[in-house]
PDB file of N, CA and C in Angstrom:
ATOM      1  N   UNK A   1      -8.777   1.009  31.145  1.00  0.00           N
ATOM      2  CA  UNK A   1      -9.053   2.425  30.905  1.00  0.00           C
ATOM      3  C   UNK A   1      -7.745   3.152  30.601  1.00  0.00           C
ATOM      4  N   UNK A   2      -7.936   3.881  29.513  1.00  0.00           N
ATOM      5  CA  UNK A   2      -6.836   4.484  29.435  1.00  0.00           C
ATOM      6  C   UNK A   2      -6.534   5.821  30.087  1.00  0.00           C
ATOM      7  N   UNK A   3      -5.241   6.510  30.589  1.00  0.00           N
ATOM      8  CA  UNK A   3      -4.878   7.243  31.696  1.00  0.00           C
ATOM      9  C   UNK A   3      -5.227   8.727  31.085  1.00  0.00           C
ATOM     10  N   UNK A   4      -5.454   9.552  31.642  1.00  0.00           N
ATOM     11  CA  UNK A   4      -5.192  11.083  30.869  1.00  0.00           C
ATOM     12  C   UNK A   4      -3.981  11.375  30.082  1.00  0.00           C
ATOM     13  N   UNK A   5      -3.014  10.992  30.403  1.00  0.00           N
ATOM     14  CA  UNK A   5      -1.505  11.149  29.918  1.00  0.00           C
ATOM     15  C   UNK A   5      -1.768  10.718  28.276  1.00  0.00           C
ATOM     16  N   UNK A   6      -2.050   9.247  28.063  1.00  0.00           N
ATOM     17  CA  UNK A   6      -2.856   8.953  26.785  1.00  0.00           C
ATOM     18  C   UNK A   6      -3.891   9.764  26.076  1.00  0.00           C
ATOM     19  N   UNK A   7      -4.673  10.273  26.622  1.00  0.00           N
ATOM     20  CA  UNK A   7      -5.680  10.885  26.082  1.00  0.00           C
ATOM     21  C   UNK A   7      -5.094  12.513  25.836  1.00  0.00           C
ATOM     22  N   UNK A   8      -4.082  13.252  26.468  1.00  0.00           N
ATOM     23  CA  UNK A   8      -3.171  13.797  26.297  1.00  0.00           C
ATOM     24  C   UNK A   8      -2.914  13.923  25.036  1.00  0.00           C
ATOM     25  N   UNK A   9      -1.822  12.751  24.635  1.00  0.00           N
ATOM     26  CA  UNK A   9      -0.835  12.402  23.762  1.00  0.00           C
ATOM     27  C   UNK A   9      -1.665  12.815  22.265  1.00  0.00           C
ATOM     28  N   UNK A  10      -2.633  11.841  22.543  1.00  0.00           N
ATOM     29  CA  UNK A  10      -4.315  11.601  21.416  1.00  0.00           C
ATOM     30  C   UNK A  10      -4.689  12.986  20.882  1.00  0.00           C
ATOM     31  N   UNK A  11      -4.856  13.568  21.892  1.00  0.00           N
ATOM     32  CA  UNK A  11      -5.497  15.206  21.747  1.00  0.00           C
ATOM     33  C   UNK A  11      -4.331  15.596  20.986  1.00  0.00           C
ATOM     34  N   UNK A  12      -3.241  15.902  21.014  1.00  0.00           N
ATOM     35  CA  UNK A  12      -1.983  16.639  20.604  1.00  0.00           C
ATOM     36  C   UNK A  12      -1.532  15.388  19.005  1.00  0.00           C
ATOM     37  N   UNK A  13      -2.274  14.617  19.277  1.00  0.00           N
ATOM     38  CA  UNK A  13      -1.799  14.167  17.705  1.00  0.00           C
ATOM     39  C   UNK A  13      -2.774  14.669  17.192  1.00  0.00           C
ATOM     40  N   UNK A  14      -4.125  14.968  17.080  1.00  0.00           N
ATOM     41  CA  UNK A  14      -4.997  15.284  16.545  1.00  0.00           C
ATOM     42  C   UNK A  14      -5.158  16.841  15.984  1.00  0.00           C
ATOM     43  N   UNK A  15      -4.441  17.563  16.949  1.00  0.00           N
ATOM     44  CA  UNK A  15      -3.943  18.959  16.689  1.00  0.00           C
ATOM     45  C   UNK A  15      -3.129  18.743  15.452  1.00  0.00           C
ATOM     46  N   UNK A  16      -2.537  18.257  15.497  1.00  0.00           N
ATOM     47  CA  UNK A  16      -1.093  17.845  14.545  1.00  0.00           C
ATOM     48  C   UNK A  16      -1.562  17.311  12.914  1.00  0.00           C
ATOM     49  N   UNK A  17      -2.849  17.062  12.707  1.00  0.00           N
ATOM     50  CA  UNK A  17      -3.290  15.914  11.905  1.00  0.00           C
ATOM     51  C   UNK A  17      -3.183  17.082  10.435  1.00  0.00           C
ATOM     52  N   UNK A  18      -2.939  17.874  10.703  1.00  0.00           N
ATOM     53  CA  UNK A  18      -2.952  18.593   9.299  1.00  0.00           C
ATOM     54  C   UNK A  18      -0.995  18.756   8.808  1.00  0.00           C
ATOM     55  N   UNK A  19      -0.480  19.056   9.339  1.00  0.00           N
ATOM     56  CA  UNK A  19       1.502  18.606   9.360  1.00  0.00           C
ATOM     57  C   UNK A  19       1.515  17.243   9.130  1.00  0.00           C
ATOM     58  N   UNK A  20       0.193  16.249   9.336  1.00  0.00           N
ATOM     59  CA  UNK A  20       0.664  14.972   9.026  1.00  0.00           C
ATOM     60  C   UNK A  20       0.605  14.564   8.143  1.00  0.00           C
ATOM     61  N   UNK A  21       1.455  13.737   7.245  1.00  0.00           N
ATOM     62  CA  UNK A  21       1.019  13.135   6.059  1.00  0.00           C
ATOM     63  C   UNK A  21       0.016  11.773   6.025  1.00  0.00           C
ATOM     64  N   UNK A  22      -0.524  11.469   5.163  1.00  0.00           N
ATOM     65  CA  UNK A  22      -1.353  10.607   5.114  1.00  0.00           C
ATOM     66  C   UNK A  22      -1.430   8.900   5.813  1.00  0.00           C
ATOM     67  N   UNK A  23       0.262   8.729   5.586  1.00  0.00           N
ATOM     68  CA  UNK A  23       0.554   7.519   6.140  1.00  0.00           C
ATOM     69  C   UNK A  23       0.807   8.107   7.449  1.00  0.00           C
ATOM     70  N   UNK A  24       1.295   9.102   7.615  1.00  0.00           N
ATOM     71  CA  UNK A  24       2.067   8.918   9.001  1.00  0.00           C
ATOM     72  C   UNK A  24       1.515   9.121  10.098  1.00  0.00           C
ATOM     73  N   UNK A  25       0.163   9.825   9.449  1.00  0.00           N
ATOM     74  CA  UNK A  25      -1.116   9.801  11.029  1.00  0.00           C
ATOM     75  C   UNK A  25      -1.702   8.741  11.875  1.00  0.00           C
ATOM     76  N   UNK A  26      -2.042   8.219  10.555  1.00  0.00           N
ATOM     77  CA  UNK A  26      -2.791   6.706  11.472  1.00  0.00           C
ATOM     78  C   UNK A  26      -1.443   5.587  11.502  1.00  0.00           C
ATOM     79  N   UNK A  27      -0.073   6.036  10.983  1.00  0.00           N
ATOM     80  CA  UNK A  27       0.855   4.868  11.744  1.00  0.00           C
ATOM     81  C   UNK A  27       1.358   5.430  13.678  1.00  0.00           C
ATOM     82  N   UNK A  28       1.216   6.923  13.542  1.00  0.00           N
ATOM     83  CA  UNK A  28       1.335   7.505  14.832  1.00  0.00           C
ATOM     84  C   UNK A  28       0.315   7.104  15.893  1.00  0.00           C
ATOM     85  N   UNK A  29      -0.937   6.999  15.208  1.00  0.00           N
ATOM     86  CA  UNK A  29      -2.015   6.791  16.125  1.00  0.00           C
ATOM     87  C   UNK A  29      -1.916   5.478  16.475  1.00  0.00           C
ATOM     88  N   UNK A  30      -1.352   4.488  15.313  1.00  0.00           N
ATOM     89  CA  UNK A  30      -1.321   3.107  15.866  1.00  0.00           C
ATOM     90  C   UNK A  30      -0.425   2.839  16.736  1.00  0.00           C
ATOM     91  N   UNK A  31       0.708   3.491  16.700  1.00  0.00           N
ATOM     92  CA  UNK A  31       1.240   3.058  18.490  1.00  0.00           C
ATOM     93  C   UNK A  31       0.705   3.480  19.210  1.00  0.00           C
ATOM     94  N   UNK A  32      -0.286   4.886  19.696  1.00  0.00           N
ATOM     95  CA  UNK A  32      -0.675   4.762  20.964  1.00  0.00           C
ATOM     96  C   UNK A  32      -1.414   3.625  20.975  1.00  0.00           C
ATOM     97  N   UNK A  33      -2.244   3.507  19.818  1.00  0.00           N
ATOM     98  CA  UNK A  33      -3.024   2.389  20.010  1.00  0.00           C
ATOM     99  C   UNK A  33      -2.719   1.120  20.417  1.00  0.00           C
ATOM    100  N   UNK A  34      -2.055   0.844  20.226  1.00  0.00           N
ATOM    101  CA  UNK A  34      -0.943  -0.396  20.848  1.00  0.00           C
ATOM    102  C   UNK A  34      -0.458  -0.627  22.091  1.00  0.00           C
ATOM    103  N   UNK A  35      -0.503   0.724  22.597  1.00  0.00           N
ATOM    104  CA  UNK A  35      -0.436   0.747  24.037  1.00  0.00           C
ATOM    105  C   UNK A  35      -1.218   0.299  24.894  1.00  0.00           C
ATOM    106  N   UNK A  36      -2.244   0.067  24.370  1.00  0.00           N
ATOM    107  CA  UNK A  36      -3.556  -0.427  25.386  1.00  0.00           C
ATOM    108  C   UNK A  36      -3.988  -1.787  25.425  1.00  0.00           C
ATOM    109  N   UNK A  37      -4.310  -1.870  26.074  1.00  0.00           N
ATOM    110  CA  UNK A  37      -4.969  -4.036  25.659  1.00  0.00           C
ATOM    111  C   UNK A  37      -5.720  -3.336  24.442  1.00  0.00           C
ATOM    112  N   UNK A  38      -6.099  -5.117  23.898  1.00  0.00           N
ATOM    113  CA  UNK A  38      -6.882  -5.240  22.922  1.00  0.00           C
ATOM    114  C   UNK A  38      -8.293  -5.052  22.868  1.00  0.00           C
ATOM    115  N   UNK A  39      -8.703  -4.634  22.466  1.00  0.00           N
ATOM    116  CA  UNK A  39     -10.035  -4.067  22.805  1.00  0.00           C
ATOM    117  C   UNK A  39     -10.849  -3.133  23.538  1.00  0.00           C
ATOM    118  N   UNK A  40      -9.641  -1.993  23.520  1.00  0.00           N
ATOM    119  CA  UNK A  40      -9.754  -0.731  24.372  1.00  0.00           C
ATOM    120  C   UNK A  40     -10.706  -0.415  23.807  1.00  0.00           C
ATOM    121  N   UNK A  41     -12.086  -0.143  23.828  1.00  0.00           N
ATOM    122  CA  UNK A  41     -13.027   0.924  23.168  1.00  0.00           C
ATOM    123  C   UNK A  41     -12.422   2.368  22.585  1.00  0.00           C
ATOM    124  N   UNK A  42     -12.008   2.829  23.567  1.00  0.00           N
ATOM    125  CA  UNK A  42     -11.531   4.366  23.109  1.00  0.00           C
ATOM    126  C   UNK A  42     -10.466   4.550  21.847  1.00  0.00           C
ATOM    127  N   UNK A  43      -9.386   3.095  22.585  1.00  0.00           N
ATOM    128  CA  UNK A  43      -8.316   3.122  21.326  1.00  0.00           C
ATOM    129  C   UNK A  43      -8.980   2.540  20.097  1.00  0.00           C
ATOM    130  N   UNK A  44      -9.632   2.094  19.585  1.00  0.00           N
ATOM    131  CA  UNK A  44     -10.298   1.967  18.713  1.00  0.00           C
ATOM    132  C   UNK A  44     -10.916   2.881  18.029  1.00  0.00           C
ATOM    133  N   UNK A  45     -11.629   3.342  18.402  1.00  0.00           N
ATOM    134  CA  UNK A  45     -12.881   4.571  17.918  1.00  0.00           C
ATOM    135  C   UNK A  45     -11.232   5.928  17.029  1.00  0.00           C
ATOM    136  N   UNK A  46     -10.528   5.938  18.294  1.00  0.00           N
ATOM    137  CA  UNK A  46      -9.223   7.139  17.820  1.00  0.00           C
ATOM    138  C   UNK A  46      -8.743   6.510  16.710  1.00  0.00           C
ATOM    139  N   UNK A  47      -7.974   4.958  16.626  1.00  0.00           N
ATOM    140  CA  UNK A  47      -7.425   4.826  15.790  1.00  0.00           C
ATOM    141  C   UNK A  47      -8.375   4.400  14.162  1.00  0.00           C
ATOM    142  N   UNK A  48      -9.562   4.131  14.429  1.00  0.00           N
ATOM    143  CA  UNK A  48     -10.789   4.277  13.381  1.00  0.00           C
ATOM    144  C   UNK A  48     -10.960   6.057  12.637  1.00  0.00           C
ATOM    145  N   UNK A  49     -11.092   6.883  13.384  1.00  0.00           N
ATOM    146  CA  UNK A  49     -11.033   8.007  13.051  1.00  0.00           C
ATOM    147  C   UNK A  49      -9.782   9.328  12.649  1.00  0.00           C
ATOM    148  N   UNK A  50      -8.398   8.142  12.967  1.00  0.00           N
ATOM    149  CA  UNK A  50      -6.974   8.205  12.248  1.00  0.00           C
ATOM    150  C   UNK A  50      -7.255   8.126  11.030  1.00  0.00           C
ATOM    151  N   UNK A  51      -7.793   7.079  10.675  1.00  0.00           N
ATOM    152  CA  UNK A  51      -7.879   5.751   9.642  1.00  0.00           C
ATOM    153  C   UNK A  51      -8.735   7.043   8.592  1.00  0.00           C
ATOM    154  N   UNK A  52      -9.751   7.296   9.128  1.00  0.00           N
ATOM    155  CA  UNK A  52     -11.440   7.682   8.409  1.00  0.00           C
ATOM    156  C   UNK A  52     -10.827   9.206   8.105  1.00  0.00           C
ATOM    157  N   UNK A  53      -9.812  10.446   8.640  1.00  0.00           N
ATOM    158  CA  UNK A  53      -9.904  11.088   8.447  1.00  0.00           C
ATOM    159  C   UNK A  53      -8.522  11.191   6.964  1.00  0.00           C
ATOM    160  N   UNK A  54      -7.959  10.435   6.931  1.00  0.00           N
ATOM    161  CA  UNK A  54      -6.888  10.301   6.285  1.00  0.00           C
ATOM    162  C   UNK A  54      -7.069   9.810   4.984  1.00  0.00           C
ATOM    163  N   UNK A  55      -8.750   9.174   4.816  1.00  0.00           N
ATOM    164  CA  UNK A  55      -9.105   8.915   3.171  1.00  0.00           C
ATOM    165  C   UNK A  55      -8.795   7.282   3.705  1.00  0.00           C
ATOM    166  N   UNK A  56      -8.988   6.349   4.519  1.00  0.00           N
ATOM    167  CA  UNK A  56      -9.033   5.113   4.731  1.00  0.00           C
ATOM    168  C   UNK A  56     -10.459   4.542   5.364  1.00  0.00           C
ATOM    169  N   UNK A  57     -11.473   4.781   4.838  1.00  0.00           N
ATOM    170  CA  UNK A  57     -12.417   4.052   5.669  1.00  0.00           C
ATOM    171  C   UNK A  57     -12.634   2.618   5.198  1.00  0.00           C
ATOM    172  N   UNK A  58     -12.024   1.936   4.663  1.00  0.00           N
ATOM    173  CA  UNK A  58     -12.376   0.565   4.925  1.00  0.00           C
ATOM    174  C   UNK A  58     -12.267   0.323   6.348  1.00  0.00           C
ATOM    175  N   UNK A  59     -10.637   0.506   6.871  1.00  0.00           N
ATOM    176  CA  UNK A  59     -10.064   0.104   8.271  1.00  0.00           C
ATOM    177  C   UNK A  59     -10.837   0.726   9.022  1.00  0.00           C
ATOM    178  N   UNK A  60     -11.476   1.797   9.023  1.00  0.00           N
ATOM    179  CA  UNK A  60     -11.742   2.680  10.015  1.00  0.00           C
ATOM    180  C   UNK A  60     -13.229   1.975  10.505  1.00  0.00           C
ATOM    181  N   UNK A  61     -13.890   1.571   9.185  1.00  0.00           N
ATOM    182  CA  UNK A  61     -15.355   1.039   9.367  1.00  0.00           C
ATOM    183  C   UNK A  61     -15.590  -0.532  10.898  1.00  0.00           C
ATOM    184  N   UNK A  62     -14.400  -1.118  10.541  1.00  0.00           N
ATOM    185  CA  UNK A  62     -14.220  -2.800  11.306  1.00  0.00           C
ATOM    186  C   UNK A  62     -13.876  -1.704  12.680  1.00  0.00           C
ATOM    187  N   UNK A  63     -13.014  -0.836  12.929  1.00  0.00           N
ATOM    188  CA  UNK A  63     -12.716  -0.313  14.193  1.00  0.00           C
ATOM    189  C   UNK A  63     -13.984  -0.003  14.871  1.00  0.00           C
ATOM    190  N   UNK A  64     -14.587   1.070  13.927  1.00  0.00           N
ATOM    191  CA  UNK A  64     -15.352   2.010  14.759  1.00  0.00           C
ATOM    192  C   UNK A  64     -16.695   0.404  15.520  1.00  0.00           C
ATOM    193  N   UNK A  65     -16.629  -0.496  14.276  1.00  0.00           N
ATOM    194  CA  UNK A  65     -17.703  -1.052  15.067  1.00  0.00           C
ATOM    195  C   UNK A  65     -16.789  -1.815  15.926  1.00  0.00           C
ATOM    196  N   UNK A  66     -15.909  -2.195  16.248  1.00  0.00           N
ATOM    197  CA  UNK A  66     -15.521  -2.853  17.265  1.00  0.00           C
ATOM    198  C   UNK A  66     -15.307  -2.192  18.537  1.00  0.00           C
ATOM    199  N   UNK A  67     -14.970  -0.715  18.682  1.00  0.00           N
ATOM    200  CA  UNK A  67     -15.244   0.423  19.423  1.00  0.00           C
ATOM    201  C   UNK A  67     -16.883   0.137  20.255  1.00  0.00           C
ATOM    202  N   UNK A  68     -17.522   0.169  19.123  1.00  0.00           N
ATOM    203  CA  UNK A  68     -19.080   0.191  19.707  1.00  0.00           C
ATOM    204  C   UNK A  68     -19.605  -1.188  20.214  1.00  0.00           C
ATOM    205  N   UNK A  69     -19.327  -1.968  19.687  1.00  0.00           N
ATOM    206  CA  UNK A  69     -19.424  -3.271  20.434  1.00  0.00           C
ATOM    207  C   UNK A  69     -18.766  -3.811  21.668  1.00  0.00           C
ATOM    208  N   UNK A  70     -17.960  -2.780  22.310  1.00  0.00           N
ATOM    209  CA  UNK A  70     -17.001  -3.384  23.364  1.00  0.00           C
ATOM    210  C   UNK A  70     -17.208  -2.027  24.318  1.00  0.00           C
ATOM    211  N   UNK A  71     -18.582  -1.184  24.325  1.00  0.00           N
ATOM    212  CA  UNK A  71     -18.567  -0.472  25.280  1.00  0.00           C
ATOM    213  C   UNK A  71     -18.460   1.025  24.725  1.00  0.00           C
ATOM    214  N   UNK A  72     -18.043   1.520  23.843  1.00  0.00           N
ATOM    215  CA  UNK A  72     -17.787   3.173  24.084  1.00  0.00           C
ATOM    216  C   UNK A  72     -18.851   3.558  24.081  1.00  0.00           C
ATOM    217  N   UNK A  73     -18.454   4.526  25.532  1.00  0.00           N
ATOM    218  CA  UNK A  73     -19.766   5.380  26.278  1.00  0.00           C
ATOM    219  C   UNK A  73     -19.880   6.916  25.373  1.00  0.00           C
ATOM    220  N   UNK A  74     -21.264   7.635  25.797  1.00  0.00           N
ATOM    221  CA  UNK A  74     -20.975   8.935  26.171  1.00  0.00           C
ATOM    222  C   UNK A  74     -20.773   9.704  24.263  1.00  0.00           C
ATOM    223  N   UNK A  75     -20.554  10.755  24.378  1.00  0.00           N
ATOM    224  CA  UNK A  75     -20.062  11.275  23.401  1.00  0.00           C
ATOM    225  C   UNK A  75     -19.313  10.662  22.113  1.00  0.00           C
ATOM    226  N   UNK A  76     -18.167   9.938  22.644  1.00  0.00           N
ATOM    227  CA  UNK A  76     -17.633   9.133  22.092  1.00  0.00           C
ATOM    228  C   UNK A  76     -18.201   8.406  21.052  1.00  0.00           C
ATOM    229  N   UNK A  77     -19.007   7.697  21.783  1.00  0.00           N
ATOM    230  CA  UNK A  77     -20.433   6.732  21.084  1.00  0.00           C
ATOM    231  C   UNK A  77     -21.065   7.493  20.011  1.00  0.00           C
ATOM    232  N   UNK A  78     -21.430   8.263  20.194  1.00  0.00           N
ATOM    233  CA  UNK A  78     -22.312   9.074  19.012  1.00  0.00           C
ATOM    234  C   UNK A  78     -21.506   9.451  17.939  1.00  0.00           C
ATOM    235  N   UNK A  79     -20.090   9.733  18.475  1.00  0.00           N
ATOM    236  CA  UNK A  79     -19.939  10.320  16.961  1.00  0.00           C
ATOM    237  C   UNK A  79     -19.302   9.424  16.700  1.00  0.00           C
ATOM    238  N   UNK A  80     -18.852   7.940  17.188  1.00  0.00           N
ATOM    239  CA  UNK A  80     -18.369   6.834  16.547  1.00  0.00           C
ATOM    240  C   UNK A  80     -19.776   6.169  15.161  1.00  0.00           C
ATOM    241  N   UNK A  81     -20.933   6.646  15.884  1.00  0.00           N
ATOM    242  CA  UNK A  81     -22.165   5.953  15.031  1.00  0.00           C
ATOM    243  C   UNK A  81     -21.796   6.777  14.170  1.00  0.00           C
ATOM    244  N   UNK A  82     -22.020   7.971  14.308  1.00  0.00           N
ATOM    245  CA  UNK A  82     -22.150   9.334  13.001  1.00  0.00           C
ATOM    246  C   UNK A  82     -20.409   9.104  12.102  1.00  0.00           C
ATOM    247  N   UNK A  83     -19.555   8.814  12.650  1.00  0.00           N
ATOM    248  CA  UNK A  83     -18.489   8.669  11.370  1.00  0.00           C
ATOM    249  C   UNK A  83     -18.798   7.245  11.199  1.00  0.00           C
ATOM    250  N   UNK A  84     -18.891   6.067  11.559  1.00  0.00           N
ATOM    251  CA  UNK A  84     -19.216   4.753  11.095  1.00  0.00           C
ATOM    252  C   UNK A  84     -20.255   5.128  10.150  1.00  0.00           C
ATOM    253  N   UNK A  85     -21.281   5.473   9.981  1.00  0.00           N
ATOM    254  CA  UNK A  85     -22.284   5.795   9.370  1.00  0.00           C
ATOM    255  C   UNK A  85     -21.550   6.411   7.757  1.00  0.00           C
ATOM    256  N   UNK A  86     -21.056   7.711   8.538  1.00  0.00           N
ATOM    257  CA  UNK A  86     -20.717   8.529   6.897  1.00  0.00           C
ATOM    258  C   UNK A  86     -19.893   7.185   6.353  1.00  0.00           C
ATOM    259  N   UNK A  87     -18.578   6.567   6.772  1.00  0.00           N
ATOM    260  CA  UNK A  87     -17.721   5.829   6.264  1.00  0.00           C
ATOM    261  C   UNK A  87     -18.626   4.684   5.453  1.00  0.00           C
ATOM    262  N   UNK A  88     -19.342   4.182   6.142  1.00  0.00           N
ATOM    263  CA  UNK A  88     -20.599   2.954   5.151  1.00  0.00           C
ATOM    264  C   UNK A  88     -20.782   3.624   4.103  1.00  0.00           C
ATOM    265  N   UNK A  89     -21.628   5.232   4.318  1.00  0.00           N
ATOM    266  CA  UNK A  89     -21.916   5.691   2.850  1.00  0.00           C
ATOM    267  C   UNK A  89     -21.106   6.044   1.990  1.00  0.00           C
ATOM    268  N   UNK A  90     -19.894   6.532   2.396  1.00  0.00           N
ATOM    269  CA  UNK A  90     -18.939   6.360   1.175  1.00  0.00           C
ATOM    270  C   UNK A  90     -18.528   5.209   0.904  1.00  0.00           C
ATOM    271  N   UNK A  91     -18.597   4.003   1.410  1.00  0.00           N
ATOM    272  CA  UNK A  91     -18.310   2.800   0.742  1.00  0.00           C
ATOM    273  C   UNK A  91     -19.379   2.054  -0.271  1.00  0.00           C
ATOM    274  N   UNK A  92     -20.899   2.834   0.095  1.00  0.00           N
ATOM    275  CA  UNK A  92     -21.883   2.271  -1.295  1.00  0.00           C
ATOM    276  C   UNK A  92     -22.651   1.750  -0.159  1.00  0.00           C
ATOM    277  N   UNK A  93     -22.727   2.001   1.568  1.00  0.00           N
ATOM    278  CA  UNK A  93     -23.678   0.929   2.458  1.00  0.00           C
ATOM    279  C   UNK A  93     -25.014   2.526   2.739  1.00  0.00           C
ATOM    280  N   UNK A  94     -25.011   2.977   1.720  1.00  0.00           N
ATOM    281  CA  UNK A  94     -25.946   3.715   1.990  1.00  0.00           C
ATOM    282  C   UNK A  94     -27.096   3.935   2.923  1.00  0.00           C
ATOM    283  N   UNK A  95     -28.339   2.819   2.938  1.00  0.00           N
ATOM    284  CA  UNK A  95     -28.918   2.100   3.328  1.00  0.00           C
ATOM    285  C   UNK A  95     -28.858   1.723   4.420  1.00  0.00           C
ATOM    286  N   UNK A  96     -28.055   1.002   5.029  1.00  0.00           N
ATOM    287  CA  UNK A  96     -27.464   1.037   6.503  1.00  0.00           C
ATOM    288  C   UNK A  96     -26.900   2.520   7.227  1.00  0.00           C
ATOM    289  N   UNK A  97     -26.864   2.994   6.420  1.00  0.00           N
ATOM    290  CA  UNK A  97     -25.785   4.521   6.682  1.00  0.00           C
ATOM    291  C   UNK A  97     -27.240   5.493   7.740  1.00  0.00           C
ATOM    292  N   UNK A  98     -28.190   4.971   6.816  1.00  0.00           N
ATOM    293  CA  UNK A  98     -29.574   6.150   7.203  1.00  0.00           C
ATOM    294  C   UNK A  98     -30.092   5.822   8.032  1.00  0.00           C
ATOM    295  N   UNK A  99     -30.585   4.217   7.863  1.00  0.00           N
ATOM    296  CA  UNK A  99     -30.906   3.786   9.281  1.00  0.00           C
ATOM    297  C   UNK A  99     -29.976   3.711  10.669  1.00  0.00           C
ATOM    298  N   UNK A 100     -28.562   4.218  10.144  1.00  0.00           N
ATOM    299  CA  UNK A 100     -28.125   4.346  11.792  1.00  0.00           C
ATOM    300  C   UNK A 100     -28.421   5.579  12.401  1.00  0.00           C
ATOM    301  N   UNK A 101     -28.153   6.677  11.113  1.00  0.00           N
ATOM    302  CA  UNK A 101     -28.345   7.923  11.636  1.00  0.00           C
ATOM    303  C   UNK A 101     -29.531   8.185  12.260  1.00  0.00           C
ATOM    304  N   UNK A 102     -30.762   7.443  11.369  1.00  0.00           N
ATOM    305  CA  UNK A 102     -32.161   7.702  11.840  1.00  0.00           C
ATOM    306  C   UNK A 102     -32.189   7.326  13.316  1.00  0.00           C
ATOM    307  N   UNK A 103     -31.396   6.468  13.954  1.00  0.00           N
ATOM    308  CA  UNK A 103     -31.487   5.904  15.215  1.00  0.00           C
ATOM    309  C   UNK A 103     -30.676   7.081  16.380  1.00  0.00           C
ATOM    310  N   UNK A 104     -30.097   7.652  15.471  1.00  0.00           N
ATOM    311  CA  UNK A 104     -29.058   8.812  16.454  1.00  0.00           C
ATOM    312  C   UNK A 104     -29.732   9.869  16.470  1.00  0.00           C
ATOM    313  N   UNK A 105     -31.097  10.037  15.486  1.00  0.00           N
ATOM    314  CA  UNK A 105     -31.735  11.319  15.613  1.00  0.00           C
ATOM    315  C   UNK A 105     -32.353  11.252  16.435  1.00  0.00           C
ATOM    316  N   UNK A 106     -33.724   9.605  16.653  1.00  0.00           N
ATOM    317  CA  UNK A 106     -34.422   9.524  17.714  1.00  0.00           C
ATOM    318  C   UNK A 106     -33.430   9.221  18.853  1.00  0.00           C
ATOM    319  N   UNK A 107     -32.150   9.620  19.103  1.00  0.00           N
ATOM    320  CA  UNK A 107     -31.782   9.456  20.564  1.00  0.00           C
ATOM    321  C   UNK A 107     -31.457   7.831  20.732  1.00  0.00           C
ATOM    322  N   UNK A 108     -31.554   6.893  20.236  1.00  0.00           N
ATOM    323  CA  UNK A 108     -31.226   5.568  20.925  1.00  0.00           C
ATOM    324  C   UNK A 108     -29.806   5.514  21.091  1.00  0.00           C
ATOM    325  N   UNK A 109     -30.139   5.006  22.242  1.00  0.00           N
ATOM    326  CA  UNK A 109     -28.505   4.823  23.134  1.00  0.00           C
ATOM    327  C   UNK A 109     -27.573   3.905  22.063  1.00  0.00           C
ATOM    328  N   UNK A 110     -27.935   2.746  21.624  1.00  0.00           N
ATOM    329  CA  UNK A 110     -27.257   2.037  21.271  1.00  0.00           C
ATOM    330  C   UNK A 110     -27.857   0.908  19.848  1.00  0.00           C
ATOM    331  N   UNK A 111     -27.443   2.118  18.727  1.00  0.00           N
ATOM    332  CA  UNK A 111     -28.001   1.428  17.701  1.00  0.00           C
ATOM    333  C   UNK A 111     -27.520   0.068  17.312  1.00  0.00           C
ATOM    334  N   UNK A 112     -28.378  -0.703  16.367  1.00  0.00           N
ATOM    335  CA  UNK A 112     -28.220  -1.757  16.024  1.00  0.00           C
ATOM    336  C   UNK A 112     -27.049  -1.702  15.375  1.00  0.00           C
ATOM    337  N   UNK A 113     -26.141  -2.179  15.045  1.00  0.00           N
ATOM    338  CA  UNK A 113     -25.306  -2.315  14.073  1.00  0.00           C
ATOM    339  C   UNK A 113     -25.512  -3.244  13.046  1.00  0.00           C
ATOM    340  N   UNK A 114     -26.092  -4.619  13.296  1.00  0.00           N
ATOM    341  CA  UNK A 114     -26.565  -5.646  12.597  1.00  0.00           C
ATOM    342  C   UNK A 114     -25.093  -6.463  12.162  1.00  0.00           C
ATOM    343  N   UNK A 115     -24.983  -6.887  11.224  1.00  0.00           N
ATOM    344  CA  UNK A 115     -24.161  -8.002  11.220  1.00  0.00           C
ATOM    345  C   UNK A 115     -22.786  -7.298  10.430  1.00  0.00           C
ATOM    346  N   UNK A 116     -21.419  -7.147  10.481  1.00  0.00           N
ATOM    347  CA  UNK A 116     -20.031  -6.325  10.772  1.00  0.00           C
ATOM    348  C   UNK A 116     -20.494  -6.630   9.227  1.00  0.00           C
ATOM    349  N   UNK A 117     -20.152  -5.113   8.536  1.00  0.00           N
ATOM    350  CA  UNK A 117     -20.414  -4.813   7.308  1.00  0.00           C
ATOM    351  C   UNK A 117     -18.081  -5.079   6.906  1.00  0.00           C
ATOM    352  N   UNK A 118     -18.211  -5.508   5.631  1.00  0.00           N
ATOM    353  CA  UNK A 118     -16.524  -5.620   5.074  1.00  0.00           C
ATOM    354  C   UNK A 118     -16.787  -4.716   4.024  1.00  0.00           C
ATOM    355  N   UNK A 119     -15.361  -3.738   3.946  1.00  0.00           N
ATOM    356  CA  UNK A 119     -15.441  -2.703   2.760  1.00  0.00           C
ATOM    357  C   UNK A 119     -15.160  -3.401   1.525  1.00  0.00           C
TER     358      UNK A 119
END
């Protein structure tokens, strides 16, 4: 689990994300991300949505589902589905894109993802 101090840091880069340039957001986000074991849920989903807000969703797409496959709870979770989702549809996964959302409208905790989509 990562500490508040991290989630801190996270929050205050995210403030920042407009002073940032394109590379230098998600290389900032990748050291916190680095800070954590491998397969932090949280650090994932952040450094996926580094990735996704910066005009990179290939990278962001493999995160966010590895985020969701390894646990992220809560809030987190949902809007990891809802940007995984948009990121598919701008890559042409349309189709998959609707049926996740459709699953976030009826409320399911934990949509299918089906088999790790590659951009």
């Amino acid at each position: 689990m990562q500490s508040p101090e991290w989630e801190n840091r996270v929050a205050k880069l995210w403030t920042d994300l407009e002073a940032s340039g394109r590379e230098e957001f998600p290389a900032a986000m990748k050291k916190l991300w680095a800070e954590l074991p491998e397969g932090t849920a949280n650090a994932d989903f952040e450094l996926g949505g580094s990735y996704d807000s910066t005009g990179y969703p290939e990278q962001a797409v493999l995160l966010y589902q590895r985020a969701l496959e390894t646990g992220l709870e809560g809030e987190s979770r949902r809007r990891a589905v809802i940007q995984l989702a948009s990121s598919l549809r701008n890559l042409g996964h349309a189709e998959i894109s609707a049926k996740m959302l459709t699953r976030v409208v009826r409320g399911g905790r934990r949509p299918s993802l089906g088999r790790p989509c590659r951009a």
